[in-house]
N, C-alpha and C. Protein backbone atom coordinates (compact mmCIF):
# COMPACT_ATOMS: atom_id res chain seq x y z
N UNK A 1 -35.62 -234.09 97.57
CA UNK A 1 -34.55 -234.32 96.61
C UNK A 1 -33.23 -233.91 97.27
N UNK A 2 -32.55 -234.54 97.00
CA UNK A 2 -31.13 -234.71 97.91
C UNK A 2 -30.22 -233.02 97.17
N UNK A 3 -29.29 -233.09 97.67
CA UNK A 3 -28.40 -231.86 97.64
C UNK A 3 -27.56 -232.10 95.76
N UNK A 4 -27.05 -233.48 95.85
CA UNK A 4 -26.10 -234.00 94.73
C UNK A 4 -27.33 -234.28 93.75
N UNK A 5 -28.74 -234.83 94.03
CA UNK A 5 -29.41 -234.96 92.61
C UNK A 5 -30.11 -233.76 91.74
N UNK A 6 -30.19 -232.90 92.88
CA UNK A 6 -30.56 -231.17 92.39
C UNK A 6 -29.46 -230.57 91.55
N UNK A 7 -28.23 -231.15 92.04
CA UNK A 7 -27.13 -230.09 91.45
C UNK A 7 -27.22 -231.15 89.63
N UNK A 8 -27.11 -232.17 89.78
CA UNK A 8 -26.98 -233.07 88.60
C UNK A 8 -28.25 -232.51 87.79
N UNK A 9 -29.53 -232.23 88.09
CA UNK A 9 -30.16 -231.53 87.16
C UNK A 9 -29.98 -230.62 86.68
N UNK A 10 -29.67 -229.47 87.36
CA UNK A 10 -29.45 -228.20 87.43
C UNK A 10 -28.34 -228.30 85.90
N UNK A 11 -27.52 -229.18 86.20
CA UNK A 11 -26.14 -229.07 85.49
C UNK A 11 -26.85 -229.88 83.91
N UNK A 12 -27.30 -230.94 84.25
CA UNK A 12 -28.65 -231.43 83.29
C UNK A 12 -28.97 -230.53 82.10
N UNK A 13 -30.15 -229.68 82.72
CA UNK A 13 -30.95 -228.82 82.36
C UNK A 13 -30.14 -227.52 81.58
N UNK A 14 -28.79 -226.95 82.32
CA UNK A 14 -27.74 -225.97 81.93
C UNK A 14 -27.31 -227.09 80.24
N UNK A 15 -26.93 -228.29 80.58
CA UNK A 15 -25.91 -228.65 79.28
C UNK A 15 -27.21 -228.69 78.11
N UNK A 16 -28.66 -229.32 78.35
CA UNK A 16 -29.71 -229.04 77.13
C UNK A 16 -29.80 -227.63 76.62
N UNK A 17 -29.98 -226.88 77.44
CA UNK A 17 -30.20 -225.26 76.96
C UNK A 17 -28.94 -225.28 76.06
N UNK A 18 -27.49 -225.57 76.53
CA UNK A 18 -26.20 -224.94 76.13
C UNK A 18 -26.44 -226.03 74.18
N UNK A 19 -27.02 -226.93 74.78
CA UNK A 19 -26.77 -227.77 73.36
C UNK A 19 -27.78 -227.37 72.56
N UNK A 20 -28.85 -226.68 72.98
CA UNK A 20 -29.86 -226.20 71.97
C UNK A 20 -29.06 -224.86 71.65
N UNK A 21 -28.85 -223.88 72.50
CA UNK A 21 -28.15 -222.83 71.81
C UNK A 21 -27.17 -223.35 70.91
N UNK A 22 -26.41 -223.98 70.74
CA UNK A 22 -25.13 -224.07 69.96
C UNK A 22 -26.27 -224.71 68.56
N UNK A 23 -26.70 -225.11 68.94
CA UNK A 23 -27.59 -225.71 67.34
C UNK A 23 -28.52 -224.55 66.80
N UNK A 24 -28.81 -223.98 67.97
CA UNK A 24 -29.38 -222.53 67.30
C UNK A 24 -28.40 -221.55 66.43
N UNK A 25 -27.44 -221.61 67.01
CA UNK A 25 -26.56 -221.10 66.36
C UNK A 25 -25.80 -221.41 65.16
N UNK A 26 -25.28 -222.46 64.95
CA UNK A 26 -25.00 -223.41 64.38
C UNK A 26 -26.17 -222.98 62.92
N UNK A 27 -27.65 -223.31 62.86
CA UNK A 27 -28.70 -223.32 61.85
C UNK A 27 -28.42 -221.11 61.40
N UNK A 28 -28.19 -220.87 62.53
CA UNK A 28 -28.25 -219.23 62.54
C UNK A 28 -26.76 -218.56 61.77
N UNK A 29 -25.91 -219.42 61.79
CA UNK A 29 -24.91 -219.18 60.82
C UNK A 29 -25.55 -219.50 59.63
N UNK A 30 -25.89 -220.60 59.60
CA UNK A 30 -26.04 -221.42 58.31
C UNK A 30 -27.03 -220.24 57.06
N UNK A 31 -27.79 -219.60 57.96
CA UNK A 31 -28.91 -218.74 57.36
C UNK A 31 -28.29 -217.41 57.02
N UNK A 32 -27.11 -216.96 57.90
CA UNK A 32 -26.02 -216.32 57.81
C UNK A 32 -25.79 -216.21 55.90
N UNK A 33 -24.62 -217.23 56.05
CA UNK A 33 -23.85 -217.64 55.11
C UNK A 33 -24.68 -217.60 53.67
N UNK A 34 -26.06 -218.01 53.85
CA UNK A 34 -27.41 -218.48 52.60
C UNK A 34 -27.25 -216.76 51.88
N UNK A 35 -27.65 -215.96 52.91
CA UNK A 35 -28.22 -214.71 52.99
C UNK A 35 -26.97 -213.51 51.97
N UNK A 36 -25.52 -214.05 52.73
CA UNK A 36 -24.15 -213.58 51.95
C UNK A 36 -23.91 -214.15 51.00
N UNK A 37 -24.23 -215.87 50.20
CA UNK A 37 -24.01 -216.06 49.14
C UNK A 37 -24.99 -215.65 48.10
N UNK A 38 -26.04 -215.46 48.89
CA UNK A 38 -26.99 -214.91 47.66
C UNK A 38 -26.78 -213.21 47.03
N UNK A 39 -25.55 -212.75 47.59
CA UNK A 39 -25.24 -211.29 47.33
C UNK A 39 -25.66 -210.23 48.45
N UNK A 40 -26.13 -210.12 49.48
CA UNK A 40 -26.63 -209.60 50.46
C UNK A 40 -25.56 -209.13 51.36
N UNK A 41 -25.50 -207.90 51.57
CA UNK A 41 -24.18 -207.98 52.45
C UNK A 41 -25.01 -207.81 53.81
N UNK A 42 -26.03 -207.13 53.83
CA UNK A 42 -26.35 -207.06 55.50
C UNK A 42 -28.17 -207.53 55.60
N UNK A 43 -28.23 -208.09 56.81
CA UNK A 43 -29.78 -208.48 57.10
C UNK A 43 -30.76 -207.51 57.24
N UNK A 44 -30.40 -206.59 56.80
CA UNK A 44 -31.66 -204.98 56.65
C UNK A 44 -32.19 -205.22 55.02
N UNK A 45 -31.18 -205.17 54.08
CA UNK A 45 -30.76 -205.26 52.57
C UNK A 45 -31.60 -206.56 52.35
N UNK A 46 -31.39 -207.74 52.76
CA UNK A 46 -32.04 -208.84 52.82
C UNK A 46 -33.68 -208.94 53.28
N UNK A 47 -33.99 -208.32 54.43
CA UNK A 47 -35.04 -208.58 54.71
C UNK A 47 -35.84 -207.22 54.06
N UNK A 48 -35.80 -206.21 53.96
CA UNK A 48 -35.88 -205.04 52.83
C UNK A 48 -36.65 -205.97 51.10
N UNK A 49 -35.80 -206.49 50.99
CA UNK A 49 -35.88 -207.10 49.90
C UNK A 49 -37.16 -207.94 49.65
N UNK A 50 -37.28 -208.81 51.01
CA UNK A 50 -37.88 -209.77 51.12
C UNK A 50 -39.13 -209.58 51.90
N UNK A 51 -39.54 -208.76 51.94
CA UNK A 51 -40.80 -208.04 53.10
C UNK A 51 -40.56 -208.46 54.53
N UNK A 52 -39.71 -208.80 55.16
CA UNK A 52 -39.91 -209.27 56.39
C UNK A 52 -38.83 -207.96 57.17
N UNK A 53 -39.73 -207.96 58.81
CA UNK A 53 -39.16 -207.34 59.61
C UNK A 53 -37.71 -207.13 59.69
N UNK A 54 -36.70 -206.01 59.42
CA UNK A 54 -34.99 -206.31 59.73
C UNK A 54 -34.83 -206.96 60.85
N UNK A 55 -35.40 -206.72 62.21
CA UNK A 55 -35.18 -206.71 63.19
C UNK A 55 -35.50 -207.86 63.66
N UNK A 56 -36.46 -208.77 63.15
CA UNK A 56 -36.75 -210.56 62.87
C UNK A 56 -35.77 -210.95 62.11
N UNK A 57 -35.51 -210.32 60.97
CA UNK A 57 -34.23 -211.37 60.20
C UNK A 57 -33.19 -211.52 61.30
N UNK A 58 -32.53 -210.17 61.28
CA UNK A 58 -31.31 -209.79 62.63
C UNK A 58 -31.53 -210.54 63.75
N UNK A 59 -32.34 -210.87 64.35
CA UNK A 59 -32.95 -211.65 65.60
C UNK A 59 -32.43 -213.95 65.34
N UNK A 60 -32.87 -214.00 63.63
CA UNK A 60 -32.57 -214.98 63.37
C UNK A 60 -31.35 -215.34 62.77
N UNK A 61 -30.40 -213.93 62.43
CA UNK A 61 -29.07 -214.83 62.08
C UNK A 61 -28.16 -215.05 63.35
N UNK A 62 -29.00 -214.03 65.01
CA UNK A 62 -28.49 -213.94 66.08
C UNK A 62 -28.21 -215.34 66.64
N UNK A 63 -29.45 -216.43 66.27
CA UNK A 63 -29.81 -217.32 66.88
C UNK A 63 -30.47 -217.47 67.80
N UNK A 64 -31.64 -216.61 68.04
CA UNK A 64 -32.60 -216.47 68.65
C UNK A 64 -33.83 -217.34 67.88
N UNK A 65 -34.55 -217.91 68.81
CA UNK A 65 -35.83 -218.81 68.12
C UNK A 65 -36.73 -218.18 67.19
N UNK A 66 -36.94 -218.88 66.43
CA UNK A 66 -37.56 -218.66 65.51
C UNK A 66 -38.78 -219.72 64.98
N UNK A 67 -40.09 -218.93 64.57
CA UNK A 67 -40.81 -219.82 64.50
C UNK A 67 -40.40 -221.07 62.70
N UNK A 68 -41.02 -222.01 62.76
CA UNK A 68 -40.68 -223.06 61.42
C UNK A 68 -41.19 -222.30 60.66
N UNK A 69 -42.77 -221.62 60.25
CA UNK A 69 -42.86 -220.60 58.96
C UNK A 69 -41.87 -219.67 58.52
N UNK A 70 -41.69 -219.31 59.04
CA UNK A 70 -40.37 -217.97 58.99
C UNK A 70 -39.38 -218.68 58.24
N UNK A 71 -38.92 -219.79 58.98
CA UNK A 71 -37.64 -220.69 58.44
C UNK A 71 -37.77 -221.31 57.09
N UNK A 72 -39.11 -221.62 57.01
CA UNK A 72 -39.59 -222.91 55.65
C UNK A 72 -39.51 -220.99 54.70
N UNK A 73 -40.02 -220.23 54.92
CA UNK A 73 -39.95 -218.69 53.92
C UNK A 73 -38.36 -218.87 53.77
N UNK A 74 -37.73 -218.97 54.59
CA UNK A 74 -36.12 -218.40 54.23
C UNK A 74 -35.49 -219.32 53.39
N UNK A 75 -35.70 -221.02 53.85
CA UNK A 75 -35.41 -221.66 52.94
C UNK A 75 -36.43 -221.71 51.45
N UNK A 76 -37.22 -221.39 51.10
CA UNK A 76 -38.11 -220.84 49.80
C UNK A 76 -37.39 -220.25 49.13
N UNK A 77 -37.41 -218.99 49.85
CA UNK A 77 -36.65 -217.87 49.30
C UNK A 77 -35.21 -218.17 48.47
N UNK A 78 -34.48 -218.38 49.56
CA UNK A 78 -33.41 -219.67 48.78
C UNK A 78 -33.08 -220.79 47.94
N UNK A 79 -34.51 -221.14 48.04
CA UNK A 79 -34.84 -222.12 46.62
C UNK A 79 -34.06 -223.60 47.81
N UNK A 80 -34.25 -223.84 48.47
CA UNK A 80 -33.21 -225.23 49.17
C UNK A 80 -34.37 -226.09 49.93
N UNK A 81 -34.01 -227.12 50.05
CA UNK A 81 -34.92 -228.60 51.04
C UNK A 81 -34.61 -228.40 52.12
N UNK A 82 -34.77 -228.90 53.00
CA UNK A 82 -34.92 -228.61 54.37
C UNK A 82 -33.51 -230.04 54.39
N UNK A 83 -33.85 -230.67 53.77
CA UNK A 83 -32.35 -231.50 53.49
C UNK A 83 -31.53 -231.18 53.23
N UNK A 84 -30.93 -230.31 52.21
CA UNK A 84 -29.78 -229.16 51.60
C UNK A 84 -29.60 -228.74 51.93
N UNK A 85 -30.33 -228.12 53.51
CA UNK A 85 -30.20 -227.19 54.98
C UNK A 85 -29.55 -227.74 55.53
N UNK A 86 -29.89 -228.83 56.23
CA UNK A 86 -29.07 -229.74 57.36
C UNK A 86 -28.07 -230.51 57.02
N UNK A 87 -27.66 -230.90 55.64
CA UNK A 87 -26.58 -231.44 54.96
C UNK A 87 -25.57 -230.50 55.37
N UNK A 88 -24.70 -231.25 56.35
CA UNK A 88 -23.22 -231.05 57.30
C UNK A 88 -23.61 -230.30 58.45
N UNK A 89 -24.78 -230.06 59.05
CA UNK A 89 -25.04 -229.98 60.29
C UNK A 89 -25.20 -230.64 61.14
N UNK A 90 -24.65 -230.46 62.20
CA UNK A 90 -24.95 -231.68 63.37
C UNK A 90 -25.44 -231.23 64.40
């Protein structure tokens, strides 16, 4: 593999990661914001509440991966569709 098609992956591979983080983030606000309109001021108080680890909630408003059970619980919890989630996300 040549010198210029290594670097074009490399740079490839850097902009997917960068575009999955920003959507991680992006969904990790969003869970943010769910968590503060429901009256919650901090993700200890929230996950306290809700039996789940602080340090997993905290992990997911970070934008760190998270498995889909966890997520389909948070949206439950919230009472919302997985449509009412992604409505104005891109």
């Amino acid at each position: 593999m040549t010198f210029l098609l290594m670097s074009i992956v490399v740079i490839f591979d850097f902009m997917s990661e960068s575009l999955e983080q920003e959507r991680l983030n992006a969904i990790a606000m969003k869970i943010k914001d769910l968590r503060i309109e429901a009256g919650f001021s901090g993700h200890r108080q929230f996950a306290d509440e809700y039996d789940m680890q602080a340090k997993q909630y905290w992990r997911i408003e970070s934008g760190k991966n998270f498995t889909m059970l966890t997520f389909l619980r948070i949206l439950e919890i919230h009472k919302i569709t997985l449509e009412e989630f992604f409505k104005g996300l891109e």
